[in-house]
C-alpha atoms as a PDB file:
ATOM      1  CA  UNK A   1      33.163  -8.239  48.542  1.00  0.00           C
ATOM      2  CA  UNK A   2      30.220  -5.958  47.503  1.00  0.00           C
ATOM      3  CA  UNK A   3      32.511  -2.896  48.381  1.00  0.00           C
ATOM      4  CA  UNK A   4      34.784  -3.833  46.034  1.00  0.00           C
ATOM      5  CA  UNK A   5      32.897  -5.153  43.298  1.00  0.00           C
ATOM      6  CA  UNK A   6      31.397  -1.936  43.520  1.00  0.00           C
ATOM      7  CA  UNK A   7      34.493  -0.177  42.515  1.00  0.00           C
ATOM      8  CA  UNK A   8      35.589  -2.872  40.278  1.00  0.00           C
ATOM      9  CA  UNK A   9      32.409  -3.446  37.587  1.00  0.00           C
ATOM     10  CA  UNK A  10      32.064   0.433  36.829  1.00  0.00           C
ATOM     11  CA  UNK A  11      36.116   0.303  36.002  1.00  0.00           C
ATOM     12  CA  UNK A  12      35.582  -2.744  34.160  1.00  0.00           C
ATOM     13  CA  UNK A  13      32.835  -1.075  31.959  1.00  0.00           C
ATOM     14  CA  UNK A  14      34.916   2.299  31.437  1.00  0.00           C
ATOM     15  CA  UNK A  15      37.585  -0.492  30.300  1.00  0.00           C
ATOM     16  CA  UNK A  16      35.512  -2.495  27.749  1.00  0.00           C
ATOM     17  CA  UNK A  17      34.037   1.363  26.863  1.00  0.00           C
ATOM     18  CA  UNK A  18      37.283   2.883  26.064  1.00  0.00           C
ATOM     19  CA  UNK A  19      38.436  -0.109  24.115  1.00  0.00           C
ATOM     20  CA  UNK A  20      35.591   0.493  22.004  1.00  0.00           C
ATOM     21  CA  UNK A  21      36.852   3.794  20.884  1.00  0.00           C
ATOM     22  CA  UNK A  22      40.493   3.419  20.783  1.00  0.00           C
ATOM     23  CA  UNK A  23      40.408   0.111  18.637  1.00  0.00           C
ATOM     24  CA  UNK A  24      37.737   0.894  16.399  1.00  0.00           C
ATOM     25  CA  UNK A  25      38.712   1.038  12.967  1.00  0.00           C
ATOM     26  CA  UNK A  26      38.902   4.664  10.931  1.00  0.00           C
ATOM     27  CA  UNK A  27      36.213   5.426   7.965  1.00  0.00           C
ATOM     28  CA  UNK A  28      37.698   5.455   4.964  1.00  0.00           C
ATOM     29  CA  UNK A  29      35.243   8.355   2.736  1.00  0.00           C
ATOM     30  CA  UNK A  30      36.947   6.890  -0.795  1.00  0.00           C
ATOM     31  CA  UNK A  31      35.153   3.783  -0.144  1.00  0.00           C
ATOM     32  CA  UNK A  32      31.795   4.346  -1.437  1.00  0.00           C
ATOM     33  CA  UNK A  33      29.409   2.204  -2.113  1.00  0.00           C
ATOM     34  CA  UNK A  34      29.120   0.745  -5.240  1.00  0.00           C
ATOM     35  CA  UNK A  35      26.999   2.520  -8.064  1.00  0.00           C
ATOM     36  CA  UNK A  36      27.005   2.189 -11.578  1.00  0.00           C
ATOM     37  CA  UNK A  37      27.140   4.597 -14.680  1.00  0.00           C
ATOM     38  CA  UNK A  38      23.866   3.890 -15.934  1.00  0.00           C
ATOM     39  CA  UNK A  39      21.771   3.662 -12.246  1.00  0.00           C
ATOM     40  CA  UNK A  40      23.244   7.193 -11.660  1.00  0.00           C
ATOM     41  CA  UNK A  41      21.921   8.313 -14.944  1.00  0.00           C
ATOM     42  CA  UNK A  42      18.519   6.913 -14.794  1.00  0.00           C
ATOM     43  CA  UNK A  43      18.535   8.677 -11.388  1.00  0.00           C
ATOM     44  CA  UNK A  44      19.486  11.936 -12.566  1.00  0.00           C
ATOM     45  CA  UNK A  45      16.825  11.865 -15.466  1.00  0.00           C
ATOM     46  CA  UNK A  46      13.932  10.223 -14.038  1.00  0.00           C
ATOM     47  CA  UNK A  47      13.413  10.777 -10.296  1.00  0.00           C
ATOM     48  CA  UNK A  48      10.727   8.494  -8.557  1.00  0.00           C
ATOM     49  CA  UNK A  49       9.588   8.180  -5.058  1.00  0.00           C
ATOM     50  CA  UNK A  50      11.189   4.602  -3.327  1.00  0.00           C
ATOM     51  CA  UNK A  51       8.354   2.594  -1.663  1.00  0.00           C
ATOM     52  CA  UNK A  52       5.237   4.965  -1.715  1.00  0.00           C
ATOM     53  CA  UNK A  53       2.258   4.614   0.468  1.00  0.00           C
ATOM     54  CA  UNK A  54      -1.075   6.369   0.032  1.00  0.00           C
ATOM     55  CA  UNK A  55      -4.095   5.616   1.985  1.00  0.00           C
ATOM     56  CA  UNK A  56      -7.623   7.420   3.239  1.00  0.00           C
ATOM     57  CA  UNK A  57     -10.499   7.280   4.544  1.00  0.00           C
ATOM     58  CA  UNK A  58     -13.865   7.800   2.480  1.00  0.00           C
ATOM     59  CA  UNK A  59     -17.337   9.265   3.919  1.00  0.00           C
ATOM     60  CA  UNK A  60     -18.938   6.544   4.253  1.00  0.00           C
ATOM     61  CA  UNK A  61     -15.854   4.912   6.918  1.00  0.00           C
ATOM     62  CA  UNK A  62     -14.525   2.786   3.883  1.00  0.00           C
ATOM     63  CA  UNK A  63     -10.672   2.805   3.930  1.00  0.00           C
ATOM     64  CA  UNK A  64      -8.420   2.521   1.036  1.00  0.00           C
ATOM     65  CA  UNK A  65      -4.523   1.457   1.630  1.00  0.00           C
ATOM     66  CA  UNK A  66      -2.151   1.265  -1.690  1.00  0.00           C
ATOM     67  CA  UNK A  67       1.814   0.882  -1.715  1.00  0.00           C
ATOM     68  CA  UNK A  68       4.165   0.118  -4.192  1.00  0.00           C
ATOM     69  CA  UNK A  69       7.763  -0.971  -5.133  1.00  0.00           C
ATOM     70  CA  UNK A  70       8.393   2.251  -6.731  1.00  0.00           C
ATOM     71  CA  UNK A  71       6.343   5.574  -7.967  1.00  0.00           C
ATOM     72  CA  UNK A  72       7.627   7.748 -11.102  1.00  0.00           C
ATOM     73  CA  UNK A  73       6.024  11.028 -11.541  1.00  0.00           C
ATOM     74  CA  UNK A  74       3.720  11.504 -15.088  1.00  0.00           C
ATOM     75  CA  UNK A  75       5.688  14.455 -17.046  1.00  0.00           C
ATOM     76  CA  UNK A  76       3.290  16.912 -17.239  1.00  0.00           C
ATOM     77  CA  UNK A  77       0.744  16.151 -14.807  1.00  0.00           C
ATOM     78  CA  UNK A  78       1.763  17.663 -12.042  1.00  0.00           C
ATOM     79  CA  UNK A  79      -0.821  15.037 -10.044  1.00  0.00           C
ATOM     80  CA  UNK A  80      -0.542  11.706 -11.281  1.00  0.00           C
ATOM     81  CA  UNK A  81       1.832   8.622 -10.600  1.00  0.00           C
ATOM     82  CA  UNK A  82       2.861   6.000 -12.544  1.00  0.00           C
ATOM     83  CA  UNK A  83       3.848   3.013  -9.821  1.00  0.00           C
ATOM     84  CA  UNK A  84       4.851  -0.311 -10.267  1.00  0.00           C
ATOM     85  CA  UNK A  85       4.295  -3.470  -7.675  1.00  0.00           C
ATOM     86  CA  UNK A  86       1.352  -2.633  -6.193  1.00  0.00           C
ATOM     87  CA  UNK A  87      -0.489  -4.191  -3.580  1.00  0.00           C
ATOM     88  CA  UNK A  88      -3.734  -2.192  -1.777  1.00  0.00           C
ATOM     89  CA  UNK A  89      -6.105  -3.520   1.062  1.00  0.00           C
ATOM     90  CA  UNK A  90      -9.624  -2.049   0.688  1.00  0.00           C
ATOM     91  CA  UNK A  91     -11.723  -2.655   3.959  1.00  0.00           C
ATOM     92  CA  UNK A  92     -15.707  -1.835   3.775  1.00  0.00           C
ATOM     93  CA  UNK A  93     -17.420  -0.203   7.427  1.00  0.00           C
ATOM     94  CA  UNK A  94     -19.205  -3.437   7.523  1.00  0.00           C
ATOM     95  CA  UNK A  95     -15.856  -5.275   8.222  1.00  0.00           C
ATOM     96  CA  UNK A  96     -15.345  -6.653   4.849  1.00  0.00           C
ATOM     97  CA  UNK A  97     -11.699  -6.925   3.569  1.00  0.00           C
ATOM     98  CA  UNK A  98     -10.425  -6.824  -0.218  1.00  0.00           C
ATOM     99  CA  UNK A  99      -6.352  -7.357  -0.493  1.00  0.00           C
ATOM    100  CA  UNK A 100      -5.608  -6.282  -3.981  1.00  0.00           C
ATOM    101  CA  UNK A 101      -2.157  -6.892  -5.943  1.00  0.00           C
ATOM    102  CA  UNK A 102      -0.785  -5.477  -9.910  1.00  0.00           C
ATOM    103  CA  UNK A 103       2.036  -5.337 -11.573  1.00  0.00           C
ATOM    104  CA  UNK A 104       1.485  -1.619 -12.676  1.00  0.00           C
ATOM    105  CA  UNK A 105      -0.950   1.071 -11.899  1.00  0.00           C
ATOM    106  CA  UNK A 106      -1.905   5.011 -12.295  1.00  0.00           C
ATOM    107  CA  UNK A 107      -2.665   6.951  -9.379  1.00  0.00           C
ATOM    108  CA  UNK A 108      -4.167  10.329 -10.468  1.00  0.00           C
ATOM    109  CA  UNK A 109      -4.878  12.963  -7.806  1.00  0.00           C
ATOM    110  CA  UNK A 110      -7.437  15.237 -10.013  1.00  0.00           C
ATOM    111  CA  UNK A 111      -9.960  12.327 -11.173  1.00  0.00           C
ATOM    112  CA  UNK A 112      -9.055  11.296  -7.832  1.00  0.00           C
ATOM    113  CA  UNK A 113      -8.985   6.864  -9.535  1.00  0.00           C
ATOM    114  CA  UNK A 114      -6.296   4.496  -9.170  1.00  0.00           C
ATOM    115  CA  UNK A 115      -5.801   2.506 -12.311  1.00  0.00           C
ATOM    116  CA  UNK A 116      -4.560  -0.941 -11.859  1.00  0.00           C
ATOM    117  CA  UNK A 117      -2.873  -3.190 -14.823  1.00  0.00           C
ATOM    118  CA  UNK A 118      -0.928  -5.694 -15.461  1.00  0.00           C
ATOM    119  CA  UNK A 119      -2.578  -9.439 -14.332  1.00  0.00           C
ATOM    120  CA  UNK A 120      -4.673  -7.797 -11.357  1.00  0.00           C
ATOM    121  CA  UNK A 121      -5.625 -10.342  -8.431  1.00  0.00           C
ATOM    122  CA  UNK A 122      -8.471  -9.264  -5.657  1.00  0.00           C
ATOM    123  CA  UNK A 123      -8.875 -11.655  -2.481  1.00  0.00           C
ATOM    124  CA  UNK A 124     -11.953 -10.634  -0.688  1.00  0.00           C
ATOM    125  CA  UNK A 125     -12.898 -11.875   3.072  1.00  0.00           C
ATOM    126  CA  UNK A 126     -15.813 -13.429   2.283  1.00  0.00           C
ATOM    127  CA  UNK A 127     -13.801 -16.080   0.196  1.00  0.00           C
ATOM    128  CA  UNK A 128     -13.748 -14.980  -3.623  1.00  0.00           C
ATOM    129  CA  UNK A 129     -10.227 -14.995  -5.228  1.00  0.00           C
ATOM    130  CA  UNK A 130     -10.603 -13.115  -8.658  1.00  0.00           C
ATOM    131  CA  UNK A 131      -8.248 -12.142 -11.339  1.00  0.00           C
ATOM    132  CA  UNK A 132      -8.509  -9.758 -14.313  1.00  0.00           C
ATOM    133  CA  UNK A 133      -6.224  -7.568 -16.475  1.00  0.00           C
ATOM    134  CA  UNK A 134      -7.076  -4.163 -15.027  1.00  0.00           C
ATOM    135  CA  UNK A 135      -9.218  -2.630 -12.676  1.00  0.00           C
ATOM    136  CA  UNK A 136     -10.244   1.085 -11.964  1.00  0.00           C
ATOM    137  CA  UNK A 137     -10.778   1.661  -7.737  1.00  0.00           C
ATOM    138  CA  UNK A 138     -12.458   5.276  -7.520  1.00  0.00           C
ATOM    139  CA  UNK A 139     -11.144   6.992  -4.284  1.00  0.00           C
ATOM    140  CA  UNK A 140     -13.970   9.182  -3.762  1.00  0.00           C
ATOM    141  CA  UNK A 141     -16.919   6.559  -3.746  1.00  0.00           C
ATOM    142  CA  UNK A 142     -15.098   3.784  -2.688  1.00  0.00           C
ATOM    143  CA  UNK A 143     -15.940   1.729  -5.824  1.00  0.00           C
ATOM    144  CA  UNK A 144     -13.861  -0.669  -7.706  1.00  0.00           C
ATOM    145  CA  UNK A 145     -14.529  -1.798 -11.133  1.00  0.00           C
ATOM    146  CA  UNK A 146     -13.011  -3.983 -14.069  1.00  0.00           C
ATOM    147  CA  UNK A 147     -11.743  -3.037 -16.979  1.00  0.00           C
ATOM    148  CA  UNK A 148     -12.645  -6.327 -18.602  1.00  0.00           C
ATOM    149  CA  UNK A 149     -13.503  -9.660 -18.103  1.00  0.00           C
ATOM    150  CA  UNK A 150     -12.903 -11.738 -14.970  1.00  0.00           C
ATOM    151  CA  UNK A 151     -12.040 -15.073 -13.575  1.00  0.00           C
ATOM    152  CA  UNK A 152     -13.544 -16.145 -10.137  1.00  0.00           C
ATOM    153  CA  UNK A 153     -13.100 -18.901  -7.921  1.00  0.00           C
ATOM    154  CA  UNK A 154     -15.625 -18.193  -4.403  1.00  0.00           C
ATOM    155  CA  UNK A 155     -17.816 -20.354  -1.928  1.00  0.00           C
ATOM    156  CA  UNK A 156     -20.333 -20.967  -4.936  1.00  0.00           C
ATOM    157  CA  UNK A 157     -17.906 -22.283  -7.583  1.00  0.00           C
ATOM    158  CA  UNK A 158     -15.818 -20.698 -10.284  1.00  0.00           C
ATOM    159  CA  UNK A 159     -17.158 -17.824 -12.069  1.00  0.00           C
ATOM    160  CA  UNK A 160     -16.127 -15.897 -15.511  1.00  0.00           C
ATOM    161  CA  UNK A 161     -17.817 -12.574 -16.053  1.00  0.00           C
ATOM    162  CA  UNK A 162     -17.367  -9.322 -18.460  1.00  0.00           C
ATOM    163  CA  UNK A 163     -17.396  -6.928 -15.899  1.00  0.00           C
ATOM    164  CA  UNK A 164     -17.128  -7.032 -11.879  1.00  0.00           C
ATOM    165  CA  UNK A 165     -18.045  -4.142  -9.563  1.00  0.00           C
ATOM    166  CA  UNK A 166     -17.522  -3.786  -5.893  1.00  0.00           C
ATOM    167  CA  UNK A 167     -19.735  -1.008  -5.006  1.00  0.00           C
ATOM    168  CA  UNK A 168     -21.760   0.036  -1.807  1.00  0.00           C
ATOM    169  CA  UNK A 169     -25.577  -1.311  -1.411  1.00  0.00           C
ATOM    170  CA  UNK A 170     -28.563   0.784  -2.673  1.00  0.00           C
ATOM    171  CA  UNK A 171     -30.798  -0.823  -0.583  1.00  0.00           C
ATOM    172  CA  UNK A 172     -32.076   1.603   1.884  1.00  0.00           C
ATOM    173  CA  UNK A 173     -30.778   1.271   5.400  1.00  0.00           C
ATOM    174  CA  UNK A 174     -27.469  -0.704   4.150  1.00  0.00           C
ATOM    175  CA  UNK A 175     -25.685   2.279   2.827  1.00  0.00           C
ATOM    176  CA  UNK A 176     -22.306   0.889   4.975  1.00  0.00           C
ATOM    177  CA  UNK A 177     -22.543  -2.908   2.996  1.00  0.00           C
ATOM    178  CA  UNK A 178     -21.156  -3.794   0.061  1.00  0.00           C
ATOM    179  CA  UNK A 179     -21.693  -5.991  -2.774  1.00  0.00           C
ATOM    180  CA  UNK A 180     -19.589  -8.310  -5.579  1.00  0.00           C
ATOM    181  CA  UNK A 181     -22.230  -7.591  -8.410  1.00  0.00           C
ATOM    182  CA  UNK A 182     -20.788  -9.726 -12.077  1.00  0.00           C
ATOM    183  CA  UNK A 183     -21.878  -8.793 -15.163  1.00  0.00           C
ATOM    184  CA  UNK A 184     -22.268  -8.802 -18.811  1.00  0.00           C
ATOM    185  CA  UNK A 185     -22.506 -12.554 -19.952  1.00  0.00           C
ATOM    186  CA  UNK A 186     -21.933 -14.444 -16.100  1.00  0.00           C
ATOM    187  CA  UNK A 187     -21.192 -18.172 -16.411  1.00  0.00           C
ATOM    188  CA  UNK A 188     -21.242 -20.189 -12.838  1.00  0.00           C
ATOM    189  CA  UNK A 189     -20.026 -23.400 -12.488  1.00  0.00           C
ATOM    190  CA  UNK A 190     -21.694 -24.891  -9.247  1.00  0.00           C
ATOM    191  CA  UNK A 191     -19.689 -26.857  -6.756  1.00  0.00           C
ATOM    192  CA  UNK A 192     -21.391 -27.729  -4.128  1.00  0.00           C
ATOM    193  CA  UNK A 193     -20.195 -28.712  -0.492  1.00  0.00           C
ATOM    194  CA  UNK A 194     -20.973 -31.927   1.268  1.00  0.00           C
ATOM    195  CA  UNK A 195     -21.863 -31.387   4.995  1.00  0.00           C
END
């Protein structure tokens, strides 16, 4: 029995194999996909880049991560991007986390910033979920900062502020730890937790 299922599976296979080949159906190339006038136009005059991801790694062991739906080259610039549905993960060398999501934002290469817009929501790690209209995340220092005022809800309570910054200690000795610092007219509304 083993001798001649040893002859038999292999011919089976080339069988089932062979079918494969001779049944399949043909390509027809005037079936193409189906594109429109204007998509092919907006192509052909505005290229952009399909799901872009940049990401690095500062000095200090901070690491930036942004992607987006879509990134159109700024005319002119030669170094900036214009993107649209971004989301970005910012994690500090002390093992804080800060997921970050816009509508819009510029990325530009020379000033080496990232210029979020467009109803801009920050979740850090330590529990704060904030929200503002724009925010400006420098790539160099690792620094993010509002463009306005902002709307906190954390383990203290809900907070409104003009101005947020996330920016590294200057305390001696805790140059890899990083701080939420509000300011410019800070309102706190205390909740406290029963034990």
């Amino acid at each position: 029995m083993v001798a001649w299922l040893k002859i038999l599976l292999p011919l089976t296979a080339l069988a089932i194999l062979s079918t494969l080949f001779l049944v399949s159906r043909s390509i027809d190339p005037t079936l193409a996909l189906p594109i429109s006038d204007g998509d092919l136009q907006d192509l052909a005059s505005e290229p952009r880049i399909g799901k872009p991801s940049f990401s690095g790694v500062m000095a200090n062991g901070s690491a930036i991560t942004l992607s987006a739906e879509q990134a159109i080259p700024i005319i002119g610039s030669g170094t900036g991007l214009r993107a649209s549905g971004l989301r970005g993960v910012f994690q500090t060398p002390d093992g804080g986390k800060v997921d970050i999501t816009a509508t819009t934002g510029i990325l530009d290469n020379t000033e080496r910033t990232a210029s979020l817009s467009g109803g801009v929501s920050l979740i850090t790690s330590n529990g704060y979920t904030i929200t503002t209209d724009a925010i400006i995340a420098n790539l160099e220092t690792a620094a993010i900062s509002t463009d306005g005022s902002i709307l906190a809800n954390g383990p203290l309570g809900h907070v409104s502020a003009g101005k947020l910054i996330l920016q590294q200690k200057t305390i001696p000795d805790t140059e890899n730890t990083y701080e939420l610092v509000f300011t410019e007219g800070v309102k706190l509304i205390y909740t406290p937790h029963n034990p």
